[in-house]
N, C-alpha and C. Protein backbone atom coordinates (compact mmCIF):
# COMPACT_ATOMS: atom_id res chain seq x y z
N UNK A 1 -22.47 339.22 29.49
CA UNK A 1 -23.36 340.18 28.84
C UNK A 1 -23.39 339.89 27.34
N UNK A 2 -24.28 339.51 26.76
CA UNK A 2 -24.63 339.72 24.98
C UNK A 2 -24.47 340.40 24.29
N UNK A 3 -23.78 340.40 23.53
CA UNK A 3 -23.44 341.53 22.56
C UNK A 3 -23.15 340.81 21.28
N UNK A 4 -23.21 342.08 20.20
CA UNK A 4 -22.74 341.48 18.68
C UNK A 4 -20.93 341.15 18.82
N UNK A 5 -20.44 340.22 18.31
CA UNK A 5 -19.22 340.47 17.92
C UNK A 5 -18.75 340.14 16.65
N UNK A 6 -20.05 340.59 15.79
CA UNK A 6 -19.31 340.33 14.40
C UNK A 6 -18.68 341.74 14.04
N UNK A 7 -18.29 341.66 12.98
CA UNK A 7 -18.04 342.55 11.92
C UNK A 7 -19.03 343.88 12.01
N UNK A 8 -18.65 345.30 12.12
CA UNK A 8 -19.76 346.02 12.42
C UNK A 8 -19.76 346.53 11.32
N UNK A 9 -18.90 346.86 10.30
CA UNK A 9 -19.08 347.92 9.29
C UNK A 9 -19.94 347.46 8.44
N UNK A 10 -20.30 345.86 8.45
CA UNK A 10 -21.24 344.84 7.69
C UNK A 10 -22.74 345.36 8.33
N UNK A 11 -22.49 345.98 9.49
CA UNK A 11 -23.74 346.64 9.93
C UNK A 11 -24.28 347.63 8.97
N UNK A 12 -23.15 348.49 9.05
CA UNK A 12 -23.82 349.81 8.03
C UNK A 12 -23.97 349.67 6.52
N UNK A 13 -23.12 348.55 6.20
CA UNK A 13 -23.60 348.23 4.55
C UNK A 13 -24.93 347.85 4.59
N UNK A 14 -25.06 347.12 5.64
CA UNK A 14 -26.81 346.00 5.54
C UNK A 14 -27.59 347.38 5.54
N UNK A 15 -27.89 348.16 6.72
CA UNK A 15 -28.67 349.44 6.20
C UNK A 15 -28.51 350.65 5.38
N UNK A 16 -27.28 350.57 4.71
CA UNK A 16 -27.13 351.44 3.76
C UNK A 16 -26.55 352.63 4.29
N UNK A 17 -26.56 353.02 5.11
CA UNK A 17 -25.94 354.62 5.95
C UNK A 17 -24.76 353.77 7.07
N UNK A 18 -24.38 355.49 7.37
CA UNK A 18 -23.44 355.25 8.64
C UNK A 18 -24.09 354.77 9.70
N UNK A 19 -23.60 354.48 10.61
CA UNK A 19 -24.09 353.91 11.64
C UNK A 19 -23.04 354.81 12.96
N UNK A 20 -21.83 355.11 12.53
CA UNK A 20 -20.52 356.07 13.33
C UNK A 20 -20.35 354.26 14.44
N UNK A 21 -19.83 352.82 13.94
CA UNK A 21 -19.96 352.15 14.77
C UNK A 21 -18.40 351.81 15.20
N UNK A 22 -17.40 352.91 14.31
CA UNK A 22 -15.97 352.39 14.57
C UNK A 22 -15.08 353.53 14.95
N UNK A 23 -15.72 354.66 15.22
CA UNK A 23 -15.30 355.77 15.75
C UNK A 23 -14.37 356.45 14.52
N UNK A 24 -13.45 356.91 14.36
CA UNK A 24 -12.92 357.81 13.81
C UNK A 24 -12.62 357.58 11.79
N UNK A 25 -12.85 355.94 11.84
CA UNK A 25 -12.62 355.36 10.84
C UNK A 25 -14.02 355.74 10.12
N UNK A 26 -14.94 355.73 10.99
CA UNK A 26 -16.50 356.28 10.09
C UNK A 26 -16.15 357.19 9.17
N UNK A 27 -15.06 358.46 9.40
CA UNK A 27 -15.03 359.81 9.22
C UNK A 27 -14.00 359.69 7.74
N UNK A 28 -13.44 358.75 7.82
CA UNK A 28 -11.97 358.51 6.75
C UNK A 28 -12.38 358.01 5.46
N UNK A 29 -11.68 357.59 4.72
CA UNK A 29 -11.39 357.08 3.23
C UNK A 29 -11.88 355.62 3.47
N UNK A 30 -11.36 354.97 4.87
CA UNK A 30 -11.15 353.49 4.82
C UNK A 30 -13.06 353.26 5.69
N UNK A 31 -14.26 354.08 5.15
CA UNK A 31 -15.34 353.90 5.61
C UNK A 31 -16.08 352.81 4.58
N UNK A 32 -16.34 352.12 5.45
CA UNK A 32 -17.24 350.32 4.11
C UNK A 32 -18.05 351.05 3.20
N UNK A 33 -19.12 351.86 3.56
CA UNK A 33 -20.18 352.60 3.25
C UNK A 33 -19.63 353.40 1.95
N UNK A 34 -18.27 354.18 2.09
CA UNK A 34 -18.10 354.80 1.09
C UNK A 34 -16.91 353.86 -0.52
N UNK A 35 -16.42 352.81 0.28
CA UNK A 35 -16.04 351.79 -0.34
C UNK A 35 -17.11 351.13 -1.06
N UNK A 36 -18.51 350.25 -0.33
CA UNK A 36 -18.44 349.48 -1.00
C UNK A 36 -20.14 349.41 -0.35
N UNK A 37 -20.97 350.54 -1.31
CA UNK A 37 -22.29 351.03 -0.85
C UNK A 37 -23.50 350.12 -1.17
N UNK A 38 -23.07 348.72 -0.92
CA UNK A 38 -24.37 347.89 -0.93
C UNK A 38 -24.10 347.16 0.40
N UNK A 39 -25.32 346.37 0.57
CA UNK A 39 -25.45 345.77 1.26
C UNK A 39 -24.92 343.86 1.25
N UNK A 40 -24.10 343.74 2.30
CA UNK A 40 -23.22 342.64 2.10
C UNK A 40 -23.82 341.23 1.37
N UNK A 41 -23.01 340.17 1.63
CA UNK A 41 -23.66 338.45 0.80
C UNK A 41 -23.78 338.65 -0.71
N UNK A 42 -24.16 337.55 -1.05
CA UNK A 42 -24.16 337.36 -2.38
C UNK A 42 -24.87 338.04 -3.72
N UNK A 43 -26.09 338.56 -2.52
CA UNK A 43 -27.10 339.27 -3.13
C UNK A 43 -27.27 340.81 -3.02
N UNK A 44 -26.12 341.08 -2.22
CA UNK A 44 -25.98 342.79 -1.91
C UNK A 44 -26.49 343.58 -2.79
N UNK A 45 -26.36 343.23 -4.24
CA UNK A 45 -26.11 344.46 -5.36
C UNK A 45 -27.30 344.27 -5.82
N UNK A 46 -28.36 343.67 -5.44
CA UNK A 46 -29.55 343.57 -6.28
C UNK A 46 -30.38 344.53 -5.65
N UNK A 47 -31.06 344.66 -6.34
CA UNK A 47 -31.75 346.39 -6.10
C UNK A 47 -33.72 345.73 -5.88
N UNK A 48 -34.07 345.38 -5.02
CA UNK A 48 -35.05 345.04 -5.19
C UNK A 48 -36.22 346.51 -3.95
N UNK A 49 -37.67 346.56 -4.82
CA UNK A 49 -38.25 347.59 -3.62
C UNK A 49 -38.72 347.42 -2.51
N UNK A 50 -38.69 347.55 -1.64
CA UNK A 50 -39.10 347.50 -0.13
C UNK A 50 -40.37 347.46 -0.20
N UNK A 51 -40.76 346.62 0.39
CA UNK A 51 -42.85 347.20 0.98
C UNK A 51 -42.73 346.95 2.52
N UNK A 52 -43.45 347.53 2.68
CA UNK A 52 -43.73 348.35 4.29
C UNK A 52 -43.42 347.16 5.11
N UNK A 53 -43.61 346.62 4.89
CA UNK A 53 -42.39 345.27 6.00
C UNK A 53 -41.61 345.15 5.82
N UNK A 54 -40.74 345.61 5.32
CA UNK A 54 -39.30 345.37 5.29
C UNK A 54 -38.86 347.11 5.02
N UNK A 55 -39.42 348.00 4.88
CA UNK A 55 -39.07 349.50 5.51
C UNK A 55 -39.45 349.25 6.77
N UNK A 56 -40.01 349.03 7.60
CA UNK A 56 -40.64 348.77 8.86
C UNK A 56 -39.36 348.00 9.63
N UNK A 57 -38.83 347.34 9.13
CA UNK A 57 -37.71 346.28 9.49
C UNK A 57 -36.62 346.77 9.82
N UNK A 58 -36.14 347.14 8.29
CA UNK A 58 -34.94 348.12 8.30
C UNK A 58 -34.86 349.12 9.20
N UNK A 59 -35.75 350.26 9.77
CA UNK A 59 -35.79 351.25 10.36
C UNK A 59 -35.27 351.09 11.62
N UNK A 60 -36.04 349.74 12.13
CA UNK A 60 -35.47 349.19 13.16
C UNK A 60 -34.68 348.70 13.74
N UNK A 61 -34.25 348.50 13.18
CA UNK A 61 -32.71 347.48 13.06
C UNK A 61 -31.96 348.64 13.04
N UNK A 62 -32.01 349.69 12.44
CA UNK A 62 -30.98 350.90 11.92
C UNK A 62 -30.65 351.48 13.19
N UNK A 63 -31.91 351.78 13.54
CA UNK A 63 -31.79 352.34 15.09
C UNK A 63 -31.31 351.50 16.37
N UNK A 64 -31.35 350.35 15.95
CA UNK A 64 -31.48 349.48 17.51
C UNK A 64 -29.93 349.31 17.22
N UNK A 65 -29.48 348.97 15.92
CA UNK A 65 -27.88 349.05 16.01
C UNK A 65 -27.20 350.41 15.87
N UNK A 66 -27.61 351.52 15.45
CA UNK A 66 -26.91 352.31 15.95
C UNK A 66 -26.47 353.05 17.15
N UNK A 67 -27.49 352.55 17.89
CA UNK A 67 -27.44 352.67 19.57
C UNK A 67 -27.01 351.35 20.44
N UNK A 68 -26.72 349.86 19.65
CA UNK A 68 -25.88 349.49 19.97
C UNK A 68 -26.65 348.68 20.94
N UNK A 69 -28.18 348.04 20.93
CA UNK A 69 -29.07 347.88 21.43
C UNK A 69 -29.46 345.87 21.14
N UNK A 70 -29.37 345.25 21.77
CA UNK A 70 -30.16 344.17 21.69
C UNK A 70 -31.59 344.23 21.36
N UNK A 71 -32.21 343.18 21.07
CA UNK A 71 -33.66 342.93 20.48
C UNK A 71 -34.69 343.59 21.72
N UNK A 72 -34.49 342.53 22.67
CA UNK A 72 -35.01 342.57 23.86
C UNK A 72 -34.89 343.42 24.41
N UNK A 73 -33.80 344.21 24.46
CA UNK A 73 -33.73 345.64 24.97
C UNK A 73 -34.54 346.33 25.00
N UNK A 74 -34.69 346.66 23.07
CA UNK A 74 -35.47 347.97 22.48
C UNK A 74 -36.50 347.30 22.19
N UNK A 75 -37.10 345.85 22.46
CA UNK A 75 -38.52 345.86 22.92
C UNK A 75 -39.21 347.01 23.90
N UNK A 76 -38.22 346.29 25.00
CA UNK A 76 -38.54 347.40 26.61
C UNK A 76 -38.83 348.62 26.28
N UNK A 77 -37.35 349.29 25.36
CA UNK A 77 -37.99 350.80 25.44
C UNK A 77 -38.85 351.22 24.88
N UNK A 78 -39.14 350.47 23.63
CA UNK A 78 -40.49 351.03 22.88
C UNK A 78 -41.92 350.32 24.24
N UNK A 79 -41.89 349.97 24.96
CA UNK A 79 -43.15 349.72 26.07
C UNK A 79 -42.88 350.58 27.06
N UNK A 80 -41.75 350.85 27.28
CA UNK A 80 -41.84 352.23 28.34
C UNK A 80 -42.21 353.48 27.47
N UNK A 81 -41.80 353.34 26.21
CA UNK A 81 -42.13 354.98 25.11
C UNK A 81 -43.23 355.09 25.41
N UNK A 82 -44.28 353.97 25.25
CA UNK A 82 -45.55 353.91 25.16
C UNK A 82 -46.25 354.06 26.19
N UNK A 83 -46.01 353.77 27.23
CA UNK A 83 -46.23 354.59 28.77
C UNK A 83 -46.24 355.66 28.98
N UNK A 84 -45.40 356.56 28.45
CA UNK A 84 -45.29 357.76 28.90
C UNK A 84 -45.91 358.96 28.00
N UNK A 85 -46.02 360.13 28.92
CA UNK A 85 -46.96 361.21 27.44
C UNK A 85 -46.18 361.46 26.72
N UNK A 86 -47.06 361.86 25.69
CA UNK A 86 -46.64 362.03 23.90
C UNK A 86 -46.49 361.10 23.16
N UNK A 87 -45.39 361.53 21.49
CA UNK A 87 -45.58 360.48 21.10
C UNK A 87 -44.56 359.21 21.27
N UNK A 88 -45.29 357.97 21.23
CA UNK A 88 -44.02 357.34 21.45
C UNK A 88 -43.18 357.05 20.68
N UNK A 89 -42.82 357.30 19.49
CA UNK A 89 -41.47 357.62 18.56
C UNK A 89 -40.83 358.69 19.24
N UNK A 90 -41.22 359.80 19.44
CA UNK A 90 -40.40 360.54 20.30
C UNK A 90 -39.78 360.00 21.35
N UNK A 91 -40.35 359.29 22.45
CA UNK A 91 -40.21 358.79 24.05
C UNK A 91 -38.86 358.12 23.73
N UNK A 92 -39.33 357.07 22.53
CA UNK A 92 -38.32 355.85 22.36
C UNK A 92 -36.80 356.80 21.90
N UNK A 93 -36.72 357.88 21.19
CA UNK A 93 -35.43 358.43 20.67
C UNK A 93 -35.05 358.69 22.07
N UNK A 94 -35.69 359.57 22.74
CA UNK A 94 -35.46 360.44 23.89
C UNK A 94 -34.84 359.56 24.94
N UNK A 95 -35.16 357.60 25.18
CA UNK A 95 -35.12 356.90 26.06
C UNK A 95 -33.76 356.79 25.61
N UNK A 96 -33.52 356.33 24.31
CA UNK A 96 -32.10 355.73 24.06
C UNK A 96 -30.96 356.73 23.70
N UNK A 97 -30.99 358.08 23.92
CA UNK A 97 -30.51 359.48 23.57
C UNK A 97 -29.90 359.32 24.99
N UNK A 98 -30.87 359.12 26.13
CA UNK A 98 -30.13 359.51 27.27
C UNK A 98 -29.76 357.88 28.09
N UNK A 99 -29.23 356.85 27.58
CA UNK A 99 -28.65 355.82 28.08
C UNK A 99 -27.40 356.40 28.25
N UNK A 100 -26.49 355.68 29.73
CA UNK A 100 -25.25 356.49 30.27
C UNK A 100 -24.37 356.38 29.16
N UNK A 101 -24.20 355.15 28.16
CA UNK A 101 -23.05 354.68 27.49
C UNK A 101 -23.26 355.84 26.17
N UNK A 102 -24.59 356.30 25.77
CA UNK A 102 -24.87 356.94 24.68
C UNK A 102 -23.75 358.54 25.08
N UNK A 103 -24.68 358.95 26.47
CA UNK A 103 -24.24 360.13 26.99
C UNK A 103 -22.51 360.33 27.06
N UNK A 104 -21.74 359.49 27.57
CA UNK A 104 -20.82 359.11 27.17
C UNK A 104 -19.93 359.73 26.33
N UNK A 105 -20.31 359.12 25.02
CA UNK A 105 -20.31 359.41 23.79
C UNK A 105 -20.41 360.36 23.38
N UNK A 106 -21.58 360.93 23.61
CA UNK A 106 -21.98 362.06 23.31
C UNK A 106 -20.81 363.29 23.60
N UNK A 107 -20.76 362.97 24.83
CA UNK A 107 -19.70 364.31 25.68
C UNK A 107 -18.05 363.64 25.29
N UNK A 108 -18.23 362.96 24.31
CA UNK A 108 -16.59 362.93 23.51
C UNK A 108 -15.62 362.16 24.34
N UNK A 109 -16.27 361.49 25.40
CA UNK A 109 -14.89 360.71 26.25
C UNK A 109 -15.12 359.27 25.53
N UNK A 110 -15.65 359.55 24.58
CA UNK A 110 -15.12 357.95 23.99
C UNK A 110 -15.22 357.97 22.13
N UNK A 111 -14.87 357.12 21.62
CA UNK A 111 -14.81 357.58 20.01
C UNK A 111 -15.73 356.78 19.64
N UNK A 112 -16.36 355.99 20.15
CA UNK A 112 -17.78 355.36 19.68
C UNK A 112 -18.67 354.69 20.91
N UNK A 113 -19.66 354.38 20.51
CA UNK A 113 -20.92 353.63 21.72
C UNK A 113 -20.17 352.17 22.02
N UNK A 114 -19.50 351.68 21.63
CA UNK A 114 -19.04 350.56 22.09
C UNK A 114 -17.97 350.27 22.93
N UNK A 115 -17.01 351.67 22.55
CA UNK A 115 -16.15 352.03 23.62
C UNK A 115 -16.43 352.44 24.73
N UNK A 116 -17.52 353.50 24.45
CA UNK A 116 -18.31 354.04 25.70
C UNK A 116 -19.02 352.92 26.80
N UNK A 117 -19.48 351.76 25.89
CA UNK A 117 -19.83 351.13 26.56
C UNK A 117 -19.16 350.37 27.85
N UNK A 118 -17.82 350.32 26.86
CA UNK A 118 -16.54 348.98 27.76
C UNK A 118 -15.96 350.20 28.46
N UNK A 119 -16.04 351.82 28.69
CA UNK A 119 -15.27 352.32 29.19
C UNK A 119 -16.67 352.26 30.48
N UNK A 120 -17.44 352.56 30.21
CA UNK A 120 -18.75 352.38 31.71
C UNK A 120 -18.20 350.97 32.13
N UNK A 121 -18.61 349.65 31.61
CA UNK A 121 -18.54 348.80 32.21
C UNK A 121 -17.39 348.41 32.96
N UNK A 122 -15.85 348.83 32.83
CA UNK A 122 -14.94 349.06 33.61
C UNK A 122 -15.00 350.50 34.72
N UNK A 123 -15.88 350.65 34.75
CA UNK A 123 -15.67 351.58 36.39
C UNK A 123 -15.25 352.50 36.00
N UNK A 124 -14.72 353.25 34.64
CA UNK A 124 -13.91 354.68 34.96
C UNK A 124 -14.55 355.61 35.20
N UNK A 125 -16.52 355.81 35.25
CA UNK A 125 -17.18 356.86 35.74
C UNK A 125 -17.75 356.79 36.68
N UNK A 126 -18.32 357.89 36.98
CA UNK A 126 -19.18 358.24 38.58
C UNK A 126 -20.47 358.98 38.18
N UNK A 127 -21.68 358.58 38.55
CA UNK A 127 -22.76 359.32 38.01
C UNK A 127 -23.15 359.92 39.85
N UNK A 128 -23.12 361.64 39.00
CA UNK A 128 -23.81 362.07 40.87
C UNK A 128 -22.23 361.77 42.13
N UNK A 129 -21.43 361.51 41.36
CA UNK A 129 -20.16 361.74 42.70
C UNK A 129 -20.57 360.01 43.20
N UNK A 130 -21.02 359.32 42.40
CA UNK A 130 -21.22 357.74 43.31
C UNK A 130 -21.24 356.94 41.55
N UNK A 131 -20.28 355.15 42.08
CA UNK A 131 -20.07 354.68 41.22
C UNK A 131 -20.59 354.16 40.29
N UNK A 132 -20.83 354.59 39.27
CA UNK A 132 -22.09 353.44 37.94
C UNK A 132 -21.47 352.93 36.87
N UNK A 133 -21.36 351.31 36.53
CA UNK A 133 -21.28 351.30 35.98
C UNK A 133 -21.80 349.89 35.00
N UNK A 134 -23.18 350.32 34.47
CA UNK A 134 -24.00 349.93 33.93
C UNK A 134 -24.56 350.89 32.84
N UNK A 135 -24.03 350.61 31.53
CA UNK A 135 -23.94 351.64 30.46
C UNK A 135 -25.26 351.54 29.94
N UNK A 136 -26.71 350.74 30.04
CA UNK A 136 -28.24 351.12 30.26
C UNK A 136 -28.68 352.04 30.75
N UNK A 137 -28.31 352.08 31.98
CA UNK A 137 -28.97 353.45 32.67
C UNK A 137 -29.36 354.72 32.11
N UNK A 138 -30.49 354.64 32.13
CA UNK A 138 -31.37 355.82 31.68
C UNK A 138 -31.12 357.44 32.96
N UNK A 139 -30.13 358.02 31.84
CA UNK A 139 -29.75 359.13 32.77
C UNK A 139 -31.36 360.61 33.14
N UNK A 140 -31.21 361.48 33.68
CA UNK A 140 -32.40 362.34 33.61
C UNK A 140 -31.66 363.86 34.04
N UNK A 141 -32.19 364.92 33.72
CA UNK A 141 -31.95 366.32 33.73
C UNK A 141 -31.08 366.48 35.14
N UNK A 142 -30.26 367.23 35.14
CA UNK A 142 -29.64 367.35 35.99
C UNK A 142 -28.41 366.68 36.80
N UNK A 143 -28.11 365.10 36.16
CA UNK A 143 -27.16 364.30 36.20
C UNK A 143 -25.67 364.65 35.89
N UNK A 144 -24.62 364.67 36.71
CA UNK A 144 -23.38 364.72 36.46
C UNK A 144 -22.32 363.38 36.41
N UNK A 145 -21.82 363.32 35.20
CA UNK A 145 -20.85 362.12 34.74
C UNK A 145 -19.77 362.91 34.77
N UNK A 146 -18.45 361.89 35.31
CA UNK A 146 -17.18 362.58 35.58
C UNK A 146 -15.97 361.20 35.39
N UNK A 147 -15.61 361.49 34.65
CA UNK A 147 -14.29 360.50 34.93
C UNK A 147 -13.61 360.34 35.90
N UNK A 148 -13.29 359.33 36.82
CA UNK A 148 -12.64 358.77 38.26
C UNK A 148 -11.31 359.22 38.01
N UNK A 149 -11.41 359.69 39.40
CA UNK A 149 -10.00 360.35 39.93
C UNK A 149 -8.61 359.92 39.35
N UNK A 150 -8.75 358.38 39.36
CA UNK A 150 -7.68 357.38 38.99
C UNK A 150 -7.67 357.18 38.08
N UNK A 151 -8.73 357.37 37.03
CA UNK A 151 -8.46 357.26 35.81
C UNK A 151 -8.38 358.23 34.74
N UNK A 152 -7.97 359.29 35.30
CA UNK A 152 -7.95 360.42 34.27
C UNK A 152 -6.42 360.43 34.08
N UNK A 153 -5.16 359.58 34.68
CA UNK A 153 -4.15 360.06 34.83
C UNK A 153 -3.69 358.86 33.20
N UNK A 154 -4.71 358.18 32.72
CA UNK A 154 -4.46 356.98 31.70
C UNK A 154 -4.27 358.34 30.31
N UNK A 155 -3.72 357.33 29.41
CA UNK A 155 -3.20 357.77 28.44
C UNK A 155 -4.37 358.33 27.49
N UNK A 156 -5.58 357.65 27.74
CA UNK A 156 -7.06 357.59 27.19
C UNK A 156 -7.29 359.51 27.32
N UNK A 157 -7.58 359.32 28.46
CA UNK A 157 -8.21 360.70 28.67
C UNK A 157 -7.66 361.88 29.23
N UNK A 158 -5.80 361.18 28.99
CA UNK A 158 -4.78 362.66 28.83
C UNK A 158 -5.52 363.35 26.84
N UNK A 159 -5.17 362.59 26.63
CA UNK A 159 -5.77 362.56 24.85
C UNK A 159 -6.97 363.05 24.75
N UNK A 160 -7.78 362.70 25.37
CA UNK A 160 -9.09 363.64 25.80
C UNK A 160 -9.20 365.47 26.27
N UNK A 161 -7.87 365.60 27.51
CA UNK A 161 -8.12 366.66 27.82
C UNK A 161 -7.25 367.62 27.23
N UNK A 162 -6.25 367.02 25.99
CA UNK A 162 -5.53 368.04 25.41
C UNK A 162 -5.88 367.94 24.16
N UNK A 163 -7.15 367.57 23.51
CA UNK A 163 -7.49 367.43 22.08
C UNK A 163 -8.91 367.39 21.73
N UNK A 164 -9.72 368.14 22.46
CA UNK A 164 -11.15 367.95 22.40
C UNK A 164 -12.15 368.25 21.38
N UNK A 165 -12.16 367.32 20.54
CA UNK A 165 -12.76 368.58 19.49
C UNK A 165 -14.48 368.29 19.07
N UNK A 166 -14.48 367.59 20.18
CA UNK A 166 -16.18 367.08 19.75
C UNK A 166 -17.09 367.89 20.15
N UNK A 167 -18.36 367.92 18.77
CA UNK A 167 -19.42 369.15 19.19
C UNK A 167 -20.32 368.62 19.93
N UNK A 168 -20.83 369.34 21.58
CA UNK A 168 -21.45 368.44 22.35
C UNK A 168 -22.83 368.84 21.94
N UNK A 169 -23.89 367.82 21.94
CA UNK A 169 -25.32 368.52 21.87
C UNK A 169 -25.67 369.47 22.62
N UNK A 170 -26.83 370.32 22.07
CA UNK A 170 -27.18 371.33 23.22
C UNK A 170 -27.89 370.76 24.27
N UNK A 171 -27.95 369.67 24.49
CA UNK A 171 -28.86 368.99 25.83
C UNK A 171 -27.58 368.49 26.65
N UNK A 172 -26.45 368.48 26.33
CA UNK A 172 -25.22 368.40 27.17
C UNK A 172 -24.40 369.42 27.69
N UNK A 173 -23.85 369.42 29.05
CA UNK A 173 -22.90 370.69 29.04
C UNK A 173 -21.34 369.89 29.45
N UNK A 174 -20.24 369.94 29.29
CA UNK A 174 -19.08 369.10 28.97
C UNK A 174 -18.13 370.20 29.38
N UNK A 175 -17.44 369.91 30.14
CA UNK A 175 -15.80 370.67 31.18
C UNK A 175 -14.50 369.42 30.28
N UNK A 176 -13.95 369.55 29.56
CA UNK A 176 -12.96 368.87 29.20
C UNK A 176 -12.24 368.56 30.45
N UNK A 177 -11.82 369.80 30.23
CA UNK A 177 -10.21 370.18 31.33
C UNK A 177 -10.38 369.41 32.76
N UNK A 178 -11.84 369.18 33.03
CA UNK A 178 -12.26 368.42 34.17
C UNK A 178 -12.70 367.29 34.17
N UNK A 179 -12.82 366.70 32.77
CA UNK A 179 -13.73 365.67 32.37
C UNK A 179 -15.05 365.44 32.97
N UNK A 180 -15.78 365.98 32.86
CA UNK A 180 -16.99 366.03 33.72
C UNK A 180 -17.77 366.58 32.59
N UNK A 181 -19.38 366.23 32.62
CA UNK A 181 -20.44 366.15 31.87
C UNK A 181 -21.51 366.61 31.98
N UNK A 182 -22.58 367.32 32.07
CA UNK A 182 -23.89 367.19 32.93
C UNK A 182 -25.22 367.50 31.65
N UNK A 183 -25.92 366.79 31.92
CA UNK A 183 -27.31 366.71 31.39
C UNK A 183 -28.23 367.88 31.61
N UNK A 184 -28.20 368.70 30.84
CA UNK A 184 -29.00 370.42 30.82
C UNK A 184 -30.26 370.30 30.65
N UNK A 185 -31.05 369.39 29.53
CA UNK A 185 -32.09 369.08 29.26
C UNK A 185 -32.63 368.06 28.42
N UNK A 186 -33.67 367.91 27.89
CA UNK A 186 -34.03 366.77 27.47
C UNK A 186 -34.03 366.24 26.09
N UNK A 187 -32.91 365.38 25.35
CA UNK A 187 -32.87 365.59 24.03
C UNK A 187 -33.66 365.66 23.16
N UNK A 188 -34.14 365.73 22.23
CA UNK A 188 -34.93 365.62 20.78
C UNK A 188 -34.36 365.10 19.76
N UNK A 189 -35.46 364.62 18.89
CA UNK A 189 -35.00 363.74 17.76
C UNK A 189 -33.92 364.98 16.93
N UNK A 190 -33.77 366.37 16.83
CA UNK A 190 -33.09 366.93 16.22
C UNK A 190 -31.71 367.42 16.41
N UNK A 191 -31.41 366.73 17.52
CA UNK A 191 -30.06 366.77 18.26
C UNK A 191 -29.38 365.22 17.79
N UNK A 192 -30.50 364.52 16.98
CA UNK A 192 -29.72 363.09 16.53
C UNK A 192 -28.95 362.97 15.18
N UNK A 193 -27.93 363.12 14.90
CA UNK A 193 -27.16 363.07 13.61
C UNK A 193 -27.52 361.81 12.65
N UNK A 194 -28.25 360.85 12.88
CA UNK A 194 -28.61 360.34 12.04
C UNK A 194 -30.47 360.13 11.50
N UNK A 195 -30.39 360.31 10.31
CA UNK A 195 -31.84 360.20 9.74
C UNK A 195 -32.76 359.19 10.02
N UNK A 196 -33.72 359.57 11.33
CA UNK A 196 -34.37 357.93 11.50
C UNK A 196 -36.34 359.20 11.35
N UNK A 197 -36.61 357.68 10.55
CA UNK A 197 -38.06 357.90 10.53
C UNK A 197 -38.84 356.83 11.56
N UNK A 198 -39.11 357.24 12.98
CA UNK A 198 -39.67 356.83 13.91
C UNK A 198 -40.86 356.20 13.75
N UNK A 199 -41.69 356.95 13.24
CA UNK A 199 -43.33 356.77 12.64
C UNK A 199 -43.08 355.25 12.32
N UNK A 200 -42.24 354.67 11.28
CA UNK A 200 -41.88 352.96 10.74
C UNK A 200 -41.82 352.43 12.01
N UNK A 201 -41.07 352.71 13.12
CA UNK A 201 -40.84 351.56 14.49
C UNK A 201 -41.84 351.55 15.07
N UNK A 202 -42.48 352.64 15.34
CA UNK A 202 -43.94 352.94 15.56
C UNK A 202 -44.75 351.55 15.43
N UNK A 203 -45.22 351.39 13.65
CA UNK A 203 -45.94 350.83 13.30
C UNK A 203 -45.52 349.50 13.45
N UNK A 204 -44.07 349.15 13.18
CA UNK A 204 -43.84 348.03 13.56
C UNK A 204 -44.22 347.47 14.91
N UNK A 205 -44.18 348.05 15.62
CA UNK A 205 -44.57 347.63 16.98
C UNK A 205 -45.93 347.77 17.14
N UNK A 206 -46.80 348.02 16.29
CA UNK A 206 -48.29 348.28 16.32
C UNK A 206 -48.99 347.06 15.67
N UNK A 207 -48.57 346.55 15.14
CA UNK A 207 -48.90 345.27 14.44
C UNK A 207 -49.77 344.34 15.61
């Protein structure tokens, strides 16, 4: 499977904001962003202005790595956004809001999307009482995620069920004590903690 394995905090310098790509370290003293608020290489510190191709760029990139997304991926979802009614800046948040590895995350059994990811791709969940684990999957209303029988007894998600302190969105409903998850309704861009202007991916893809 493809994935980045560089350096991620070089992620969030390149776009300037958090990205939350290292879990708890985002939150601390030792955050790149609050160290060292340009953007990495030789040329980080130069301050030059954006024109609409390269805001158009950035936006994208911001989003496709903060969800932890290949190129090709978030091609796809922006052509399924666009399929479906409304707008498709909305569709596209809403598509990658409810990927299993995001959801995950979301409901606090993991300290970032990348963990979430490697904790799906090892088998420790069950979507619906049956095994998934393909951290793409586009979950939908009414879905229950649960941590496996066998793996709740790991050191991971003893730590989970005696220390919970994550605020779940209101489109999630979350049982610690049971580790179990379920999808209430359908997210919105205002349930997303980070500042994305959609309208830019939009256009980028309109070109």
């Amino acid at each position: 499977m493809a994935r980045y394995t560089g350096p991620v905090c070089r992620l969030c310098r390149r776009e300037g904001t958090k990205l939350y790509l290292k879990g708890d370290r985002c939150y601390s003293d030792k955050c790149a962003i609050g160290r060292r608020n340009y953007a990495p290489g030789q040329h980080g510190q130069d301050t030059k202005k954006q024109k609409n191709y390269g805001l158009q760029l950035r936006e994208k990139q911001k989003v496709r790595r903060y969800y932890g997304v290949l190129e090709g991926q978030f091609a796809e979802y922006y052509n399924m956004a666009e399929k479906m009614p409304g707008k498709a800046g909305d569709n596209l948040l809403q598509l990658l809001e409810l990927r299993f590895d995001n959801i995950v995350y979301r409901l606090g059994f993991a300290a970032s999307r990348a963990e979430a990811r490697q904790l799906v791709v090892h088998g420790h969940f069950t979507l619906n009482g049956k095994k998934a684990d393909i951290p793409s999957m586009i979950l939908s209303v009414g879905d229950i995620i649960a941590v496996k029988e066998k793996s709740r007894s790991s050191a991971k998600f003893k730590a989970i069920i005696e220390n919970h302190k994550v605020t779940v969105a209101q489109w999630l409903q979350v049982d610690p004590d049971n580790l179990t998850g379920k999808v209430i309704a359908e997210p919105t861009k205002a349930d997303i903690e980070l500042p994305i202007e959609e309208h830019l991916i939009v256009e980028w893809y309109s070109k």
